[in-house]
C-alpha atoms as a PDB file:
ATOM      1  CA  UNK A   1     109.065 158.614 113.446  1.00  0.00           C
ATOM      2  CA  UNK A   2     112.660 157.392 113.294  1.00  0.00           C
ATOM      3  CA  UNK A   3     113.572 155.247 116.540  1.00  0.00           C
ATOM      4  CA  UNK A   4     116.316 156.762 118.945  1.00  0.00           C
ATOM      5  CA  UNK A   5     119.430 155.120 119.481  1.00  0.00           C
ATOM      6  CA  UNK A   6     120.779 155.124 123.231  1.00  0.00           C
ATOM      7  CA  UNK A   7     124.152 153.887 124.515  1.00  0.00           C
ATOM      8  CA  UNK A   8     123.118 152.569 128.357  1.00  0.00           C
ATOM      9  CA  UNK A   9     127.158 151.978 130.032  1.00  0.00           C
ATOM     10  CA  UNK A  10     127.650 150.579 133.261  1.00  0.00           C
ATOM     11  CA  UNK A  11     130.192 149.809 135.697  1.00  0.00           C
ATOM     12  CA  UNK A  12     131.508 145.720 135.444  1.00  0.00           C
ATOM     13  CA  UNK A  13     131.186 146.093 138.896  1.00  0.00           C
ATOM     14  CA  UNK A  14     127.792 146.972 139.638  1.00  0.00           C
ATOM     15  CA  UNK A  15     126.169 147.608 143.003  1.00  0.00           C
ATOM     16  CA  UNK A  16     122.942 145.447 143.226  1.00  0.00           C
ATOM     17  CA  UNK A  17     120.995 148.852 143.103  1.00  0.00           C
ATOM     18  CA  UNK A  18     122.844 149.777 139.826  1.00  0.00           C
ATOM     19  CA  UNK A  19     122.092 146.436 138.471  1.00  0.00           C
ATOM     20  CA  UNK A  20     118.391 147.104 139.148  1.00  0.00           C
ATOM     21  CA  UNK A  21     118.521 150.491 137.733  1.00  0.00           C
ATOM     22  CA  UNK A  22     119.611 149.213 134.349  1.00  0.00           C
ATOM     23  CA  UNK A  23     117.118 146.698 133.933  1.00  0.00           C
ATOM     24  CA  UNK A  24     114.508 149.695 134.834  1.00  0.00           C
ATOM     25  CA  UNK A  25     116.334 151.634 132.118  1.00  0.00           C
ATOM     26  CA  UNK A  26     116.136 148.765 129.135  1.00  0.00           C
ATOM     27  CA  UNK A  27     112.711 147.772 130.032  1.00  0.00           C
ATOM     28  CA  UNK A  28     111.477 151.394 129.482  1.00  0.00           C
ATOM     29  CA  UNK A  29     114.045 152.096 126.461  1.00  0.00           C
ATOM     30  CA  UNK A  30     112.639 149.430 125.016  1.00  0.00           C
ATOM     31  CA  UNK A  31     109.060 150.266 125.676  1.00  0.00           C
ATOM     32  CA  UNK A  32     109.509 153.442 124.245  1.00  0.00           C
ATOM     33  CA  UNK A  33     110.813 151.698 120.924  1.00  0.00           C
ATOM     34  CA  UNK A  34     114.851 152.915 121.201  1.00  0.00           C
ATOM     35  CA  UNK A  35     117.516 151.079 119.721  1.00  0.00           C
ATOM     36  CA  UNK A  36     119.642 150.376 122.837  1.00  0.00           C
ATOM     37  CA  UNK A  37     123.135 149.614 122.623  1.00  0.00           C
ATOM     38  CA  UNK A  38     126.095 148.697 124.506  1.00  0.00           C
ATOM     39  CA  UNK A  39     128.663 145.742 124.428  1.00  0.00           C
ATOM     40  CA  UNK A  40     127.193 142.272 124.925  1.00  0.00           C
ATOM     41  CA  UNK A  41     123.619 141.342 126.632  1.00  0.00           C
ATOM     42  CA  UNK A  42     121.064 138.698 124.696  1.00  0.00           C
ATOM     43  CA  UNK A  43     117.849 141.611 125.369  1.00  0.00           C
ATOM     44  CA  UNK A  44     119.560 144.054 123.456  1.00  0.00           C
ATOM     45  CA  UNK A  45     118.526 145.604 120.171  1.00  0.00           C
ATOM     46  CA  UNK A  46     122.205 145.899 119.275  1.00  0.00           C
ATOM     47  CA  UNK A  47     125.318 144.314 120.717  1.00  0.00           C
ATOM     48  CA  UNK A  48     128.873 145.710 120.038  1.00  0.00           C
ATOM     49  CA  UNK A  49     130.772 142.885 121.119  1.00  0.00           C
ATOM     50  CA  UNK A  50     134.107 143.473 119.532  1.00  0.00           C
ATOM     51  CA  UNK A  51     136.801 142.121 121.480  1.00  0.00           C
ATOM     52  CA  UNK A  52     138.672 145.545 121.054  1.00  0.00           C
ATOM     53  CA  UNK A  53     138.501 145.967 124.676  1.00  0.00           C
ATOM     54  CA  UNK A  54     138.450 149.896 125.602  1.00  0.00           C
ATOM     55  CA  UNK A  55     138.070 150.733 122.316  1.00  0.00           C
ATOM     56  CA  UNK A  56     134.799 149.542 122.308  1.00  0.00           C
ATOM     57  CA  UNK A  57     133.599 152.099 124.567  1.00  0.00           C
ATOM     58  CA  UNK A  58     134.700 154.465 121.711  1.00  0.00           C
ATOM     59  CA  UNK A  59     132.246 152.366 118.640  1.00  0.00           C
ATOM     60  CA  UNK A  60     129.390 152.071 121.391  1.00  0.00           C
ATOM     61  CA  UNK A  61     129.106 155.791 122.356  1.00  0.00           C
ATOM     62  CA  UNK A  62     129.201 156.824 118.558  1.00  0.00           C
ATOM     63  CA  UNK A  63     126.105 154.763 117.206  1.00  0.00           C
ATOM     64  CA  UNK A  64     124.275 156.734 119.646  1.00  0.00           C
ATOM     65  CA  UNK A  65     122.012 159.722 119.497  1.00  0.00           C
ATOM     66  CA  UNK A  66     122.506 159.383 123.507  1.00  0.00           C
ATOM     67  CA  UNK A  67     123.996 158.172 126.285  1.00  0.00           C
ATOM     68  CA  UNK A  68     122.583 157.023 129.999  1.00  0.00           C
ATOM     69  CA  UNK A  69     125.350 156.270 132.706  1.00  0.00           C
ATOM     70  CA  UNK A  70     124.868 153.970 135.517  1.00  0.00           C
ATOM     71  CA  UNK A  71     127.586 153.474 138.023  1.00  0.00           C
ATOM     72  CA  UNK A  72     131.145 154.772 138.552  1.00  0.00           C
ATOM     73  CA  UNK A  73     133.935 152.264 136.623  1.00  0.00           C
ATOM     74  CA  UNK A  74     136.602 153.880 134.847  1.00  0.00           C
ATOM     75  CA  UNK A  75     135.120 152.395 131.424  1.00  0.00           C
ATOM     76  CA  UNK A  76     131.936 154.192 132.182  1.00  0.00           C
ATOM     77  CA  UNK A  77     133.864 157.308 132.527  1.00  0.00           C
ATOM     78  CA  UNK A  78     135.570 157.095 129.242  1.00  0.00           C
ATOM     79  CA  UNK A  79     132.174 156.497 127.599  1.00  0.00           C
ATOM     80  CA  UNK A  80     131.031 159.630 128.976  1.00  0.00           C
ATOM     81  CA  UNK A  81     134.322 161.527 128.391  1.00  0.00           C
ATOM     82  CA  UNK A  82     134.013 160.156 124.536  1.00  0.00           C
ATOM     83  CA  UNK A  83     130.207 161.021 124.574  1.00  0.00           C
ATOM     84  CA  UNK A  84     130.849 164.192 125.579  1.00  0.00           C
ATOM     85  CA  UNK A  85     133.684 165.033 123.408  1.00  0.00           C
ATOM     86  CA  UNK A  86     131.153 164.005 120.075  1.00  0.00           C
ATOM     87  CA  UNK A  87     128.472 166.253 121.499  1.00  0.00           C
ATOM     88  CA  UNK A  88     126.251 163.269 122.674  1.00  0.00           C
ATOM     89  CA  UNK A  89     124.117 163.962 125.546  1.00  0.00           C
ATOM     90  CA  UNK A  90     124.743 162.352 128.264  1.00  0.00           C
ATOM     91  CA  UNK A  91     122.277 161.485 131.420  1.00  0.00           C
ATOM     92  CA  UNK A  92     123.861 160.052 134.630  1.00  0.00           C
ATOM     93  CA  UNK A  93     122.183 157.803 137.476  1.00  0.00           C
ATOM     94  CA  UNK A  94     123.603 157.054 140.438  1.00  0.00           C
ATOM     95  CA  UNK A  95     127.313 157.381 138.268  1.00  0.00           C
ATOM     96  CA  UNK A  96     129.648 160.260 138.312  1.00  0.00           C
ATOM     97  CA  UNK A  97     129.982 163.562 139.495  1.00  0.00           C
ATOM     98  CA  UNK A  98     131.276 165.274 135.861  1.00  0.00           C
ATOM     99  CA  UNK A  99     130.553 169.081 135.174  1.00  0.00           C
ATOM    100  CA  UNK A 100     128.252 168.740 132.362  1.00  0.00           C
ATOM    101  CA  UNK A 101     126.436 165.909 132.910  1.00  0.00           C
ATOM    102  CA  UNK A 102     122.659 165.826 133.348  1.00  0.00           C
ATOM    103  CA  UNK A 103     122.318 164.075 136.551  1.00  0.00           C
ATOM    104  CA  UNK A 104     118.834 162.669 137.540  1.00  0.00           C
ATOM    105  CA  UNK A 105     117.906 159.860 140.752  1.00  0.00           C
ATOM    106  CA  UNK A 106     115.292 157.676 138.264  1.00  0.00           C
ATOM    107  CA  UNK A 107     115.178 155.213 135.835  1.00  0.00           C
ATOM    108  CA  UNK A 108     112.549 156.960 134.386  1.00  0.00           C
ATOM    109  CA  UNK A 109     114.031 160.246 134.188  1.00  0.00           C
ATOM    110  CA  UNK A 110     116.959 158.891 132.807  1.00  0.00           C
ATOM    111  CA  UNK A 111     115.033 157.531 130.044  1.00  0.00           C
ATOM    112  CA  UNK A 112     113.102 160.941 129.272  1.00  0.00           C
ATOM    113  CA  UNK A 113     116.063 162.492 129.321  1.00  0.00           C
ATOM    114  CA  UNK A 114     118.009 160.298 126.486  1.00  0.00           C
ATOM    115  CA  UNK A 115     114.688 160.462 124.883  1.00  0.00           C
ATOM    116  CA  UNK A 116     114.231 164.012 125.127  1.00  0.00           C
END
């Protein structure tokens, strides 16, 4: 079974509850065997780290099969505006309030949802 690629974006200025929630979120991506991505972290299957800025939000977003939100910065809105415009799926914890978006209160449902 091929392995599912997920985008996890998050605000640069996380709340300490946020910060939790994404760990929650790798740990149980990874777990589950999907290729997580995003823009620089050493536990990460793949790191975009680009140094193209904003634009990386673009690259990150389009490797993926999916997208999980956590938290409200503006790059984390782009990501999901991007996502969203390429037809990804996106799932949102404790991150904005976008008509469209999947939103769900758990780690865990966050993943099952990406996964889905």
């Amino acid at each position: 079974m091929p392995r599912k690629y997920v985008a996890v974006c998050g605000a640069s200025e996380a709340t300490a509850a946020q910060l939790v929630a994404a760990r929650e979120v790798g740990r149980l991506l990874a777990e589950s065997g999907a290729v997580v991505i995003n823009g620089a972290n050493a536990n990460l299957t793949i790191s975009l780290p680009t140094g193209m800025g904003q634009a990386r939000n673009v690259l990150i977003v389009t490797a993926a099969e999916s997208v999980i939100a956590i938290g409200e910065g503006w790059g984390t809105l782009s990501e999901i505006a991007v996502a969203r415009r390429l037809g990804r799926p996106v799932v949102a914890l404790d991150s904005w309030s976008v008509k469209g978006l999947e939103t769900v209160s758990t780690p865990s449902a966050a993943v099952r949802r990406a996964l889905g």
